[in-house]
Protein backbone atom coordinates (compact mmCIF):
# COMPACT_ATOMS: atom_id res chain seq x y z
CA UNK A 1 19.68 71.00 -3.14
CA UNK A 2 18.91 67.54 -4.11
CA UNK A 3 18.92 64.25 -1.81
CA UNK A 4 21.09 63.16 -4.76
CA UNK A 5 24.92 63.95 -4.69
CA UNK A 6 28.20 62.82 -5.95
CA UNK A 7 31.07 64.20 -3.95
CA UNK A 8 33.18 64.04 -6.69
CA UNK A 9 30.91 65.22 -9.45
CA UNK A 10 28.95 67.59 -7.23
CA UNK A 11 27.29 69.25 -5.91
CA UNK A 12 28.87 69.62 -2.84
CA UNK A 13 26.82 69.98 0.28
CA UNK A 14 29.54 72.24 2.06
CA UNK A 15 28.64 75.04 -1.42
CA UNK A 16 25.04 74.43 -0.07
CA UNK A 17 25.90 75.33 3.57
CA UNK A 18 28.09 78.38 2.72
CA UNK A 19 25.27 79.76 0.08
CA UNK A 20 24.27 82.60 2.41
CA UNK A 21 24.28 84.44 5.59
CA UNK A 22 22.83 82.88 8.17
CA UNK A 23 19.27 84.48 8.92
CA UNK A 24 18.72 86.94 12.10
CA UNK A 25 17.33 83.80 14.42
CA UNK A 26 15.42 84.79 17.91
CA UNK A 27 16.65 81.78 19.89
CA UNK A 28 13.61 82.31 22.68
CA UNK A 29 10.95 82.31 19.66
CA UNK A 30 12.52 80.57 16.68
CA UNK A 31 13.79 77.36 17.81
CA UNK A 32 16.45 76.65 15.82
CA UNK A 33 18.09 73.50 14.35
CA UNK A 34 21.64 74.30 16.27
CA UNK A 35 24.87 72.05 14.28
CA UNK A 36 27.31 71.85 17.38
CA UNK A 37 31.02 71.33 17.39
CA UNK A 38 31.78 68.91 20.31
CA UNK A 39 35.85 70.25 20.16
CA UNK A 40 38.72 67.70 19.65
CA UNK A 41 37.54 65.02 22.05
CA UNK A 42 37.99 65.90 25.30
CA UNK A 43 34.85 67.06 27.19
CA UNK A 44 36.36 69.85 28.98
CA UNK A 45 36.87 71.65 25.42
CA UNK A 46 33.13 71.30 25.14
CA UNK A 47 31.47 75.21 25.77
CA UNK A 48 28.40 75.78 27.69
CA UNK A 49 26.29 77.22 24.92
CA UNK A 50 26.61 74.12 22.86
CA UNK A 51 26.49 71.81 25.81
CA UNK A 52 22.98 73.71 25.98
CA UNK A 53 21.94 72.67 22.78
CA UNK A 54 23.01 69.12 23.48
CA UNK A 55 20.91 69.02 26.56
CA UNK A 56 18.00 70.46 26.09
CA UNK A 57 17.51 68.55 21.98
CA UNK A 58 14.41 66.53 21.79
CA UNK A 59 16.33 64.78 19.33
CA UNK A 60 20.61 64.00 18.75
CA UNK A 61 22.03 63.19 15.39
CA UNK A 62 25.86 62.39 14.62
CA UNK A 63 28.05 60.06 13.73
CA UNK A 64 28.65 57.49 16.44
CA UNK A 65 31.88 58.28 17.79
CA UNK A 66 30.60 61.66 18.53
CA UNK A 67 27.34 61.36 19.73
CA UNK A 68 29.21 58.71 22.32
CA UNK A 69 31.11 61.36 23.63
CA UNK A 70 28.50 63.63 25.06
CA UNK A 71 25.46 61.21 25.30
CA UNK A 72 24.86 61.50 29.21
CA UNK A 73 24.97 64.87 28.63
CA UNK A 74 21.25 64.47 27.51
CA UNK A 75 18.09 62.61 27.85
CA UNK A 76 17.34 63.21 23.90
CA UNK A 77 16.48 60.18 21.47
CA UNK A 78 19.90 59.56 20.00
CA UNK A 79 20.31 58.84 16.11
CA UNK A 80 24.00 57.44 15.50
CA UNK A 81 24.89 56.52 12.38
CA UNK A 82 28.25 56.16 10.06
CA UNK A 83 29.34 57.12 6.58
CA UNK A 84 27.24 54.28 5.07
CA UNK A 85 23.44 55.14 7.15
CA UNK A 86 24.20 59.07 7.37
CA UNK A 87 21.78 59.77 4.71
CA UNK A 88 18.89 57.89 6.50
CA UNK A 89 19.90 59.00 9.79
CA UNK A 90 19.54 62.62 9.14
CA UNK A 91 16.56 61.94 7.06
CA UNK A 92 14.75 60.35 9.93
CA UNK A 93 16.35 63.75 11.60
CA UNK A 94 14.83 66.08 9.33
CA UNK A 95 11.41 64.34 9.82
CA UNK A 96 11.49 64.38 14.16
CA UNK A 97 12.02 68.40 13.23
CA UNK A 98 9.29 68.97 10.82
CA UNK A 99 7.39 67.13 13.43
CA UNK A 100 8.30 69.84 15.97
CA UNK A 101 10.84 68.23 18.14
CA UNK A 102 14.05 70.22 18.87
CA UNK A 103 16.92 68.95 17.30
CA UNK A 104 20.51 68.87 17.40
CA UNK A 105 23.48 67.58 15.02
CA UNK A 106 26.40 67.05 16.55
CA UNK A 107 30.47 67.42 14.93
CA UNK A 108 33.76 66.87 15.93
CA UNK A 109 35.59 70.31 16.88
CA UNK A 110 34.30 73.12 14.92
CA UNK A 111 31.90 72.96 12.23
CA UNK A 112 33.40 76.02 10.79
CA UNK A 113 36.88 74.16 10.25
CA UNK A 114 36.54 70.95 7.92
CA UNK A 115 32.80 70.26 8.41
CA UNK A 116 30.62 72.27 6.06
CA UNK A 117 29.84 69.01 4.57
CA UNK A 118 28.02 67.95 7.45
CA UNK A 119 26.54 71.13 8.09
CA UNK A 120 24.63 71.07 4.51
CA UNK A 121 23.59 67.90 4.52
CA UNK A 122 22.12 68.53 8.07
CA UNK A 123 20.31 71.69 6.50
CA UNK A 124 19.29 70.28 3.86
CA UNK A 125 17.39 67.17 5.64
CA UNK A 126 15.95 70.23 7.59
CA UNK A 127 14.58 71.63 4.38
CA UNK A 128 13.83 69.03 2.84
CA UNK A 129 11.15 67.37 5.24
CA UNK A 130 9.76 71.01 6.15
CA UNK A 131 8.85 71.07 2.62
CA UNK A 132 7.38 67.95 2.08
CA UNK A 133 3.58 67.51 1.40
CA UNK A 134 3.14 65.87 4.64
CA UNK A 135 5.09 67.54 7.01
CA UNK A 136 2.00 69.48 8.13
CA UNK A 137 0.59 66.05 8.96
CA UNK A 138 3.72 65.13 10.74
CA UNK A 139 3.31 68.25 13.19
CA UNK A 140 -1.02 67.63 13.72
CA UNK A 141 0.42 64.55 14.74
CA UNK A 142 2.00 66.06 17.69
CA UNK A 143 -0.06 68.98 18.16
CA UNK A 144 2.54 71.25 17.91
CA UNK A 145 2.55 73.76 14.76
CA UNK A 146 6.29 74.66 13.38
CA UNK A 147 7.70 77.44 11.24
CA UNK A 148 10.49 76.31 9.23
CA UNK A 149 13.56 75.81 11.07
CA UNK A 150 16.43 77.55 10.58
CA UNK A 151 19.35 76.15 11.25
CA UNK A 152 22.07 77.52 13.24
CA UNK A 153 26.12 76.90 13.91
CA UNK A 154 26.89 76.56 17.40
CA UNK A 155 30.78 76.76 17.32
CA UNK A 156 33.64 74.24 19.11
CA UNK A 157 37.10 74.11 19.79
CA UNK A 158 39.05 72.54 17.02
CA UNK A 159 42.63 70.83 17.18
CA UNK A 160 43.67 73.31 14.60
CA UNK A 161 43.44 75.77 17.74
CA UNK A 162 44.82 73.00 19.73
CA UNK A 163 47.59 72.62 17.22
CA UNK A 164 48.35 76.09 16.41
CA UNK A 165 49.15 76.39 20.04
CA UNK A 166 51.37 73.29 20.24
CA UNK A 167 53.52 74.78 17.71
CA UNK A 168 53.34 78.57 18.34
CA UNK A 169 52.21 79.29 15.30
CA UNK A 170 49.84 83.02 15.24
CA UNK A 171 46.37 81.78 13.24
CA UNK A 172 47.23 85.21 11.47
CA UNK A 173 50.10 84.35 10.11
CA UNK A 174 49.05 80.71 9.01
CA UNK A 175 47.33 79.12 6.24
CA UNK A 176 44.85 76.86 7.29
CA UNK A 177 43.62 73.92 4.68
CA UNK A 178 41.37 71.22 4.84
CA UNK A 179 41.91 67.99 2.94
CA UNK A 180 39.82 66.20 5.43
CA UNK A 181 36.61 65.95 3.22
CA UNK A 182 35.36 63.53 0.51
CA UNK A 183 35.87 64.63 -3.04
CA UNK A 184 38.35 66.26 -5.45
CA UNK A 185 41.36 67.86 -3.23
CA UNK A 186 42.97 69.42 -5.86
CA UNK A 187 42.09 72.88 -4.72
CA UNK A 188 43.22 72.27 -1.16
CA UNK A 189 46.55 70.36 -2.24
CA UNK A 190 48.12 73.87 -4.67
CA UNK A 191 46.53 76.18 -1.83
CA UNK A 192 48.62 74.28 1.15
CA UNK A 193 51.94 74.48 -1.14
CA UNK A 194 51.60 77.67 -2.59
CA UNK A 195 51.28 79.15 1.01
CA UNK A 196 54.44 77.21 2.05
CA UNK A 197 56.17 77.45 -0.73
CA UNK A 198 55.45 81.00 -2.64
CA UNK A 199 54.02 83.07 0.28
CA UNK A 200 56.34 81.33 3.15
CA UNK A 201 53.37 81.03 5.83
CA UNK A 202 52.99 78.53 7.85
CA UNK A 203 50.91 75.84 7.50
CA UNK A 204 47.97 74.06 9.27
CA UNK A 205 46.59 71.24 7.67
CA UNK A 206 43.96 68.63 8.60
CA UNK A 207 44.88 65.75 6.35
CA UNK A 208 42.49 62.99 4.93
CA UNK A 209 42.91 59.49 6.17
CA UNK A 210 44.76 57.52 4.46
CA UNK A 211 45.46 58.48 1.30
CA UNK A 212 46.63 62.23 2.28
CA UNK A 213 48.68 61.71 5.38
CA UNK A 214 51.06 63.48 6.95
CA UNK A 215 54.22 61.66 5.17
CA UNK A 216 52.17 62.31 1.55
CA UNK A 217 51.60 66.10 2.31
CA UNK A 218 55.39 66.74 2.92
CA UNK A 219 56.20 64.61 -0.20
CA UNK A 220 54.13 66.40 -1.82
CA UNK A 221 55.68 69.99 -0.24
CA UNK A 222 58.84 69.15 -1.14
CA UNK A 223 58.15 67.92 -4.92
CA UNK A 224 56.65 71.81 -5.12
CA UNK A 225 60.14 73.26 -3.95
CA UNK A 226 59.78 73.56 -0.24
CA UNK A 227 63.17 73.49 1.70
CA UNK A 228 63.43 69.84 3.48
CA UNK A 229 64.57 71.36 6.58
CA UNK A 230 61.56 72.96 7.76
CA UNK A 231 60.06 71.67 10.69
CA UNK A 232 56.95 69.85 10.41
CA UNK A 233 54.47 68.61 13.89
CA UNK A 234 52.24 65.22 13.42
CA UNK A 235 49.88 66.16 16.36
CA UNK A 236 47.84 63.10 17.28
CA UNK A 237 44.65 62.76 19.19
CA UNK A 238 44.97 66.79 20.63
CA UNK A 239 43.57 67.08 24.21
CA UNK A 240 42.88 63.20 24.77
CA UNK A 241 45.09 61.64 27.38
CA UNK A 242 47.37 59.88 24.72
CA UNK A 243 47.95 63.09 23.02
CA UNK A 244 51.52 63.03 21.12
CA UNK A 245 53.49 65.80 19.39
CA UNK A 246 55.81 63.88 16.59
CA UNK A 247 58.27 66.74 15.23
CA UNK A 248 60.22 65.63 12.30
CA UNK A 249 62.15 68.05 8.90
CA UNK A 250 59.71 68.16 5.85
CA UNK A 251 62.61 65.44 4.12
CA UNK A 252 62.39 63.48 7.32
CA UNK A 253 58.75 63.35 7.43
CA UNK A 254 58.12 62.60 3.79
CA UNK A 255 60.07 58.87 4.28
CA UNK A 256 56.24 57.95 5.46
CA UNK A 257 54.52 58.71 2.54
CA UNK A 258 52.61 56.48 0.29
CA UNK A 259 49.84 54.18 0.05
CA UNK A 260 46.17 54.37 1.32
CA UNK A 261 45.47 52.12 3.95
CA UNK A 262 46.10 52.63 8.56
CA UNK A 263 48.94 50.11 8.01
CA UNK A 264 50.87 52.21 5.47
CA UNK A 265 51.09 54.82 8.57
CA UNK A 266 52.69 55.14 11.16
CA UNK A 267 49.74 58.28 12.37
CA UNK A 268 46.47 58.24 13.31
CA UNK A 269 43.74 59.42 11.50
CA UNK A 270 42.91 62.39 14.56
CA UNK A 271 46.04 64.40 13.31
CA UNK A 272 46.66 67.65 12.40
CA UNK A 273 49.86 68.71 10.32
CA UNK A 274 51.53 71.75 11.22
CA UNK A 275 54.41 73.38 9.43
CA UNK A 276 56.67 76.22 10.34
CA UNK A 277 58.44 78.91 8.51
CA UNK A 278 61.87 80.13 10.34
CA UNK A 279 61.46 83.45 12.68
């Protein structure tokens, strides 16, 4: 994969994370590049294996929000970074690993829900600086000789578990989508209303601040033919201590659609959508 992408043109680094199997890794021998999910924000939905990996990196990369919330967890160099200096911090990752420090990357919840993204471009900074002509130099420099690192999902808690179980809904009998990415969400958009509408599941959905809140989602339900009177849960902020359940009808829910922007909403942007079909 190239350090050159276009989210909306492609390709997407979430293709490049899902293009295989991950390899058979021997954690006591291989050293892996471990992606962690953090869970939904509270600490205590943080699990001991990734808390490992957190503690015991030579190295932290995430954005800053997250790395914030388990920082004293480690004594690891800490590379924060935002939307706009991502690329550069994980490239400065990618070069502390081919250097032969242990690193860790650190998401919100659970990679495996809504952050595939994340987890390519993290694997491919990984590849990218093993492979480059002076990454042997890069090791010599700290006596240490690496293999190349795989690089290996450490799974969370995510608030669609958090939010399945506000609302009783069985993750069986649910469709979960994901608008919460960057790029084209047409895909995501006819697979969240032809499981509500055609196949009468119900629904989790994580939706993508601002212009696919809550309010636009059951617009957008109801345009498709859903009936207005099913019952829809805003779940803000799961697990922190201002946690709040808004339950509303599809109709009553869609009054807060429109525009693109934190003041056109009345939600946060850590929500979670959940719809339910009738028992």
């Amino acid at each position: 994969m190239s350090d050159e992408y276009d989210l909306d043109s492609g390709p997407d680094p979430a293709t490049f994370a899902a293009a295989s199997a991950e390899p058979d890794i021997d954690e006591a021998t291989d050293d892996p590049v471990s992606v962690v999910g953090v869970g939904p924000g509270n600490r205590e939905y943080l699990t001991p294996r990734g808390e490992r990996a957190i503690r015991e990196a030579d190295v932290l990369v995430g954005f800053t929000t997250v790395v914030e919330l388990v920082e004293e967890l480690t004594d690891a160099d800490l590379l924060t970074c935002g939307y706009k200096d991502e690329a550069a911090a994980l490239e400065t990752f990618g070069e502390r690993v081919a250097a032969g420090e242990s690193g860790t990357a650190v998401a919100m919840g659970d990679p495996n829900h809504s952050g595939y993204q994340f987890v390519g471009k993290v694997q491919n900074a990984v590849e990218q600086s093993s492979t480059s002509p002076d990454s042997h130099t890069r090791r010599d420099a700290v006596e240490r000789a690496t293999p190349e690192r795989p690089v290996r999902i450490v799974p969370g808690i995510s608030s669609l578990q958090v939010a399945a179980s506000r609302a009783r809904i069985p993750m069986e009998d649910a469709e979960f989508v994901t608008l919460h990415k960057s790029g084209d969400l047409e895909d995501g958009v006819d697979r969240l209303a032809r499981a509500v509408v055609e196949d009468g599941r119900h629904l989790l959905a994580l939706p993508r601040p601002y212009d696919r809140m809550p309010g636009d989602l059951a617009e957008l339900l109801l345009e498709r033919g859903a009936d207005p009177e099913l019952e829809a849960l805003v779940c803000e902020r799961l697990t922190h201590d201002d946690e709040r359940i808004h339950r509303f009808t599809l109709a009553d829910l869609s009054a807060h659609a429109g525009g693109d922007g934190p003041e056109d909403t009345p939600f946060l942007d850590l929500v979670v959508l959940a719809v339910r079909q009738p028992v």
